[in-house]
Protein backbone atom coordinates (compact mmCIF):
# COMPACT_ATOMS: atom_id res chain seq x y z
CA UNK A 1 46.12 -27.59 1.38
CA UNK A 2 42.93 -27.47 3.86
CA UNK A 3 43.18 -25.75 6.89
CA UNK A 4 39.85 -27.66 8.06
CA UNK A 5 41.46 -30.55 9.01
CA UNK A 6 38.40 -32.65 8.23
CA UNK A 7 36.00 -30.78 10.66
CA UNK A 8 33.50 -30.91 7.84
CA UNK A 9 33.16 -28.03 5.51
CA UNK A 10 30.29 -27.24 3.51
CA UNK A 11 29.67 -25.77 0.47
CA UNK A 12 27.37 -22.49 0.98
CA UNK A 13 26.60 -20.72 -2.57
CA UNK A 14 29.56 -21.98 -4.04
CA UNK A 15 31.99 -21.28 -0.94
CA UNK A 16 33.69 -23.30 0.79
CA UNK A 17 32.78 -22.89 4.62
CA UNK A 18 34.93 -24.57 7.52
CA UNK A 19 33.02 -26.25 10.64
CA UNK A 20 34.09 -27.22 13.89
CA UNK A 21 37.80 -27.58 13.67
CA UNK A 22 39.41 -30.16 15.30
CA UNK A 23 42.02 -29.37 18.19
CA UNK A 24 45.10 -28.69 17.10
CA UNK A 25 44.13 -27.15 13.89
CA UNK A 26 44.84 -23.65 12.58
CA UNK A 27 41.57 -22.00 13.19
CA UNK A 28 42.69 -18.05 13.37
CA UNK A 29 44.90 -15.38 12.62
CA UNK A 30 45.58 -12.44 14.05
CA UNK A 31 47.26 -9.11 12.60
CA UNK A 32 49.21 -6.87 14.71
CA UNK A 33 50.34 -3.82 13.51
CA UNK A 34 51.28 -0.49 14.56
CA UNK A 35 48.49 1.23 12.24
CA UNK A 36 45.36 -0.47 12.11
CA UNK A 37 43.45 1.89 9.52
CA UNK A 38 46.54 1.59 6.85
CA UNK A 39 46.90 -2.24 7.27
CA UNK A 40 42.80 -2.07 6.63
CA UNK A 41 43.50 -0.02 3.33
CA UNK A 42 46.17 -2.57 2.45
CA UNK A 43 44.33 -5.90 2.95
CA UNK A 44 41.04 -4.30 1.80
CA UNK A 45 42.56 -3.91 -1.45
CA UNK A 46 44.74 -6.40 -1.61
CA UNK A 47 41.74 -9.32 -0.74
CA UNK A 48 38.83 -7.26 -1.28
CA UNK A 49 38.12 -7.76 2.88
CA UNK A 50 35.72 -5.59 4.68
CA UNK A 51 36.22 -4.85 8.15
CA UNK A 52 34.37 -4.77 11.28
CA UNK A 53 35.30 -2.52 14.33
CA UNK A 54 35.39 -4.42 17.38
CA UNK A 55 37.29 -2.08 19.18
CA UNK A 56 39.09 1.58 18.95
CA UNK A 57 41.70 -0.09 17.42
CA UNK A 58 40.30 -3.47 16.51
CA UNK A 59 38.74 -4.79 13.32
CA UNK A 60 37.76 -8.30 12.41
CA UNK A 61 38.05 -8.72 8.10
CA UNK A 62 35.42 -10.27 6.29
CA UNK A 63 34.63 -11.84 2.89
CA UNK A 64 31.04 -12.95 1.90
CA UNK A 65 30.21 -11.62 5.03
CA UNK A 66 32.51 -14.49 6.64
CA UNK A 67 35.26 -13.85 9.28
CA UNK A 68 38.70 -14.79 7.97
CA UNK A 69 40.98 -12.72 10.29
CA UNK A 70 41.19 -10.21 12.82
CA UNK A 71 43.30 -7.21 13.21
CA UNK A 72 44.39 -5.13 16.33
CA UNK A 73 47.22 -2.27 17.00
CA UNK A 74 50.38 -2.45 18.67
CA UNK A 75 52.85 -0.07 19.41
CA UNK A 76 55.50 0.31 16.41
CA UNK A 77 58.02 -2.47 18.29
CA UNK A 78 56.11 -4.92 20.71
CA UNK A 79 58.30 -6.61 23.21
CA UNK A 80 57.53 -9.58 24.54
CA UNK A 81 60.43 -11.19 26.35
CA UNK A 82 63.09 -12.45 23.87
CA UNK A 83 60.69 -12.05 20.50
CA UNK A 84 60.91 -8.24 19.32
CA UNK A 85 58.81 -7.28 15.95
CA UNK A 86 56.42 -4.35 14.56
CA UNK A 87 53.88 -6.26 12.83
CA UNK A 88 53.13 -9.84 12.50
CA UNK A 89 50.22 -12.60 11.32
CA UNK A 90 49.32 -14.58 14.42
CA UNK A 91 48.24 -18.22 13.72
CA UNK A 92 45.84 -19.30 16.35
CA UNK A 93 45.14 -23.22 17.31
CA UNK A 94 42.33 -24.92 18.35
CA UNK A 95 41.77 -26.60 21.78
CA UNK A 96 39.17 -28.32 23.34
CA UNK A 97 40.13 -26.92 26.85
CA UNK A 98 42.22 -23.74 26.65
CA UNK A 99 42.88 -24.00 30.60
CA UNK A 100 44.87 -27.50 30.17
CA UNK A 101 47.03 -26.99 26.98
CA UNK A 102 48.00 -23.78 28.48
CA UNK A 103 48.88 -26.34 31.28
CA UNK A 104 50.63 -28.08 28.59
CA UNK A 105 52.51 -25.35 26.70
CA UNK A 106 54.49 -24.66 30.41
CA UNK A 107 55.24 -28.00 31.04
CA UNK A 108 56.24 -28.90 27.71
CA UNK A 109 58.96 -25.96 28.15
CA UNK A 110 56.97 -23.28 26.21
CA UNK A 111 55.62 -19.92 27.46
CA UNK A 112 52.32 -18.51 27.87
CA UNK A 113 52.55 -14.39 27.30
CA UNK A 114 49.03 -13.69 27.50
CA UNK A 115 46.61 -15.62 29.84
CA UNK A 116 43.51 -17.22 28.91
CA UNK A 117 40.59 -14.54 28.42
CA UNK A 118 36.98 -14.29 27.67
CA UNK A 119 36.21 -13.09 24.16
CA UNK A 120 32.44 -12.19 24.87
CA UNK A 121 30.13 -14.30 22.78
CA UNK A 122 32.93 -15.71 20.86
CA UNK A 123 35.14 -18.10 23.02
CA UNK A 124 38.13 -17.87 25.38
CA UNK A 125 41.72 -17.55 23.78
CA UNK A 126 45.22 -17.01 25.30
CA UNK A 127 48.79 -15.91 23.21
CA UNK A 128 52.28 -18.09 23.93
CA UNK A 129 55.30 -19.13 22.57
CA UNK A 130 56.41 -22.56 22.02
CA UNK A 131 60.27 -23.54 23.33
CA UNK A 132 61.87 -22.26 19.49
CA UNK A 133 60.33 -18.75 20.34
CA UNK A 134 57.37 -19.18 17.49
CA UNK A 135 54.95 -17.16 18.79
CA UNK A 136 51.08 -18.76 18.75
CA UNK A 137 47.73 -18.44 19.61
CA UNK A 138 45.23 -20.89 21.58
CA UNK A 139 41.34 -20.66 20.81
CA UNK A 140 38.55 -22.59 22.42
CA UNK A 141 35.63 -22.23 20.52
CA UNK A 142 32.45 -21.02 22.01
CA UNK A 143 29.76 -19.78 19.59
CA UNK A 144 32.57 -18.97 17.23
CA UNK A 145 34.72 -21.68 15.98
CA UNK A 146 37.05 -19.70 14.00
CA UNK A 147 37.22 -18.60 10.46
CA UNK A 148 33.90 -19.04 8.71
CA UNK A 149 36.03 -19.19 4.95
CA UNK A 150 38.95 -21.35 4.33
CA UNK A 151 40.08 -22.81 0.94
CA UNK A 152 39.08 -19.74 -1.15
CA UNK A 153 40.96 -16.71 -3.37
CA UNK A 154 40.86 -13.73 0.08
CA UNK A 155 40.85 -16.46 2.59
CA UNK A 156 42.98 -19.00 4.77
CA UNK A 157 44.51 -22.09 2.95
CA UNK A 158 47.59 -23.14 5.22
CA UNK A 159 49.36 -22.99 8.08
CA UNK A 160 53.35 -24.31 8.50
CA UNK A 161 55.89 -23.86 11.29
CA UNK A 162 59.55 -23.20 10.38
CA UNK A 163 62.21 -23.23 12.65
CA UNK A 164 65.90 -24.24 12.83
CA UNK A 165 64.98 -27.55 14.85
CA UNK A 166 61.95 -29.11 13.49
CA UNK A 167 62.75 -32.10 15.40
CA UNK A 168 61.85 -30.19 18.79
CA UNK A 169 58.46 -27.91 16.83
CA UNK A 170 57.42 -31.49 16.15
CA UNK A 171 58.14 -33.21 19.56
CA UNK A 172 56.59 -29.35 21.64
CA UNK A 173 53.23 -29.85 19.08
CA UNK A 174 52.73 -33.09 19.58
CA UNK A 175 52.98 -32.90 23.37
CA UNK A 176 50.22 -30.51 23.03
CA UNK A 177 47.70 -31.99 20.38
CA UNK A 178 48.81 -35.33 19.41
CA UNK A 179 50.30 -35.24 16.34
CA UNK A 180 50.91 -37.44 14.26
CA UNK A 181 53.54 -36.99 11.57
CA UNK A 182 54.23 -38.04 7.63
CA UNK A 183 57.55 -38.90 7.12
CA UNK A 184 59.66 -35.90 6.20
CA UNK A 185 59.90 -34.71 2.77
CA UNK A 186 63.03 -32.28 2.41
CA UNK A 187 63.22 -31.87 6.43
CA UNK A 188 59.30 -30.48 6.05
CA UNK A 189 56.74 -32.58 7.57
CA UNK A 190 52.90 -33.43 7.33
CA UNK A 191 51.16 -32.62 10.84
CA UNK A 192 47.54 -34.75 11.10
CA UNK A 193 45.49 -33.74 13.97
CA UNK A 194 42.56 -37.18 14.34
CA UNK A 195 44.39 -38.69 11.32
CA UNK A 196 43.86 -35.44 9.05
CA UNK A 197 46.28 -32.78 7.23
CA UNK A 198 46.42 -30.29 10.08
CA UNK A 199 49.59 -27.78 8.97
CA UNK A 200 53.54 -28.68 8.16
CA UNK A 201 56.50 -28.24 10.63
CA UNK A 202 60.01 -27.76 8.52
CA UNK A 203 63.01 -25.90 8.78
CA UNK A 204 63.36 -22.48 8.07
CA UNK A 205 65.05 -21.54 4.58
CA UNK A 206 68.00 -19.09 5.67
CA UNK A 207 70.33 -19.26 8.55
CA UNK A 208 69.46 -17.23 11.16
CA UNK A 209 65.78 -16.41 10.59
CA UNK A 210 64.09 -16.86 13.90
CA UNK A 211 61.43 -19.63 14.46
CA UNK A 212 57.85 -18.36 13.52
CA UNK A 213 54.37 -19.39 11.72
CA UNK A 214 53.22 -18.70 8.59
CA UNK A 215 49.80 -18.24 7.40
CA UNK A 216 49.30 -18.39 3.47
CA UNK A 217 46.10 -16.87 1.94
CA UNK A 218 44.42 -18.04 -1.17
CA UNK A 219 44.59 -15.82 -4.35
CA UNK A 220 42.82 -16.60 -7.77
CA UNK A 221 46.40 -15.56 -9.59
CA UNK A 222 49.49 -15.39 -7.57
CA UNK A 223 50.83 -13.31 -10.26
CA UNK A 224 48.70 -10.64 -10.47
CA UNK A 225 48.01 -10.94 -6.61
CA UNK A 226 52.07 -10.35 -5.87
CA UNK A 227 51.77 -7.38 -8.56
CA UNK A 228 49.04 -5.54 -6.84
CA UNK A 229 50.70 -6.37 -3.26
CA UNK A 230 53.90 -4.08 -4.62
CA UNK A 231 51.79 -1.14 -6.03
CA UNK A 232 50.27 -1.30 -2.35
CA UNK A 233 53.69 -0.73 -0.95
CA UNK A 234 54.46 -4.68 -0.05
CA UNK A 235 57.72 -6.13 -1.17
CA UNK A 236 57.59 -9.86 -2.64
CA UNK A 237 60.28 -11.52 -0.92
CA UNK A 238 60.31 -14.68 -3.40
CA UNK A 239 58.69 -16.10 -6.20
CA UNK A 240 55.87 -16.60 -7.33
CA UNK A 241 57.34 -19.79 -8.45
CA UNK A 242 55.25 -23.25 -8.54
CA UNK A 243 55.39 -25.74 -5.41
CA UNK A 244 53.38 -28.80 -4.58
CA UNK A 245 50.43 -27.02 -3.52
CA UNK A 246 50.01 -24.06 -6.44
CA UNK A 247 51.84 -21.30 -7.81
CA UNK A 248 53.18 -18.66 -4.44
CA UNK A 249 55.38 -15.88 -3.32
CA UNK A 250 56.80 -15.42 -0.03
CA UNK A 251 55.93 -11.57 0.66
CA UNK A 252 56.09 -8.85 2.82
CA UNK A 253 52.79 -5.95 3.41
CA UNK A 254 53.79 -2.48 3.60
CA UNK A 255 54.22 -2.81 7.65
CA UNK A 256 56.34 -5.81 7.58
CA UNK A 257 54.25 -8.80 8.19
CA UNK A 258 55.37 -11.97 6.33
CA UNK A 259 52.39 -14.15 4.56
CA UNK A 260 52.16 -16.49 1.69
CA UNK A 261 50.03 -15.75 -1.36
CA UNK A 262 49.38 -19.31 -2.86
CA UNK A 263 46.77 -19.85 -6.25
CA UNK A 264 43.69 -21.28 -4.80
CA UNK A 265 41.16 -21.05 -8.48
CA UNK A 266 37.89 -20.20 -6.82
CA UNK A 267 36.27 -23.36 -9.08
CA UNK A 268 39.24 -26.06 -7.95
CA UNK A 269 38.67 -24.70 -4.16
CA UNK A 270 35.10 -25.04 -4.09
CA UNK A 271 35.09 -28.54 -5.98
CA UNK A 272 37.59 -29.50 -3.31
CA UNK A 273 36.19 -28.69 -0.19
């Protein structure tokens, strides 16, 4: 399951390192959560992360000195027109030219909540939500692509989109990037951004669950990993159980914020990339 997309990764002492993703890939993600220090705690532990202050209440988490995700406070319920929730994983896309799909997010009926900024030294990146009410985020890369460690146990492996119309998530994504789609496979579909496995747009599982991303993180034992996510104070939603991709568990971290843990075997990762 790469979240590269083809953009060229490289081994690095034994890690698998993502380069320049190509647009329309997952290249991000984003924490928000009412308590920044206690969501640091949780994800330290749970992924061995360090963290990085960027701000009073901002903290990018790294892993072999790699960025793999960022996290930043909100107040205990963030509204944001019709999409109401305490904490949440952010999956972030990559453009080429942040100023035109945001141009492209309006007119293809989706909303942009936050407005293209500057992220000094970094790149420019703006926050929306597609016409399903998924919210997303847009990053064009300036010195920073995105995360320097994909494919790896404590890292980004996947990306997928569930809504209750994947017909329109497809039809709204491909506006923006160009898609181009598998056929579907149990109403769950292969995105290729330039031809490669980008993420997968499906439907969501229960009736009633609002549309949304959702990031999965690679874990050497999705076992163990879902057992030391509950003595943490997470709840494991479902499984682990096996799927096409590795052994996972829908869970939960002690704020809220649903995530994936999938087995990514540090050896089978790093052969792969």
């Amino acid at each position: 399951m790469p979240i590269t997309g083809g953009v060229g990764a490289h081994l690095e002492a034994g890690m698998p390192k993502a380069g320049r993703y190509h647009e329309g890939v997952p290249c991000w993600v984003v924490l928000t959560t009412p308590d920044t220090p206690r969501a640091q705690r949780f994800y330290g532990a749970l992924f061995d992360w360090e963290f990085v202050p960027t701000g009073s209440a901002e903290a990018v988490a790294t892993r072999y000195g790699a960025q793999v995700a960022a996290v930043e406070q909100v107040a205990a319920v963030e509204q944001d027109a019709d999409t109401t929730r305490a904490a949440a994983w952010t999956t972030h896309l990559a453009c080429a030219d942040l100023r035109r799909t945001a141009a492209l997010v309006r007119a293809a009926d989706g909303r942009i909540t936050r407005e293209p900024y500057e992220v000094p030294d970094q790149g420019r990146a703006a926050r929306a939500v597609d016409p399903l009410g998924a919210p997303f985020g847009l990053w064009q890369a300036g010195t920073i692509d995105g995360a320097g460690l994909v494919d790896e146990p404590g890292a980004l492996a996947w990306n997928e989109h569930l809504s209750p119309d994947p017909d329109t998530a497809r039809t709204f994504y491909r506006r923006l990037f160009g898609y181009t789609y598998d056929r579907p496979k149990a109403g769950h579909t292969l995105a290729r951004a330039a031809g490669l496995p980008a993420c997968s747009i499906g439907p969501t599982a229960t009736a009633g669950t609002a549309a949304h991303w959702l990031a999965h993180f690679g874990t050497a034992d999705a076992d163990r990993a879902a057992e030391r996510l509950r003595a943490l104070g997470g709840t494991v939603l479902s499984g682990p159980e096996p799927t096409p991709y590795g052994r996972a568990a829908l869970v939960r971290d002690d704020a809220g914020a649903r995530f994936v843990l999938v087995a990514i075997p540090p050896r089978e990762s790093a052969a792969a990339a």
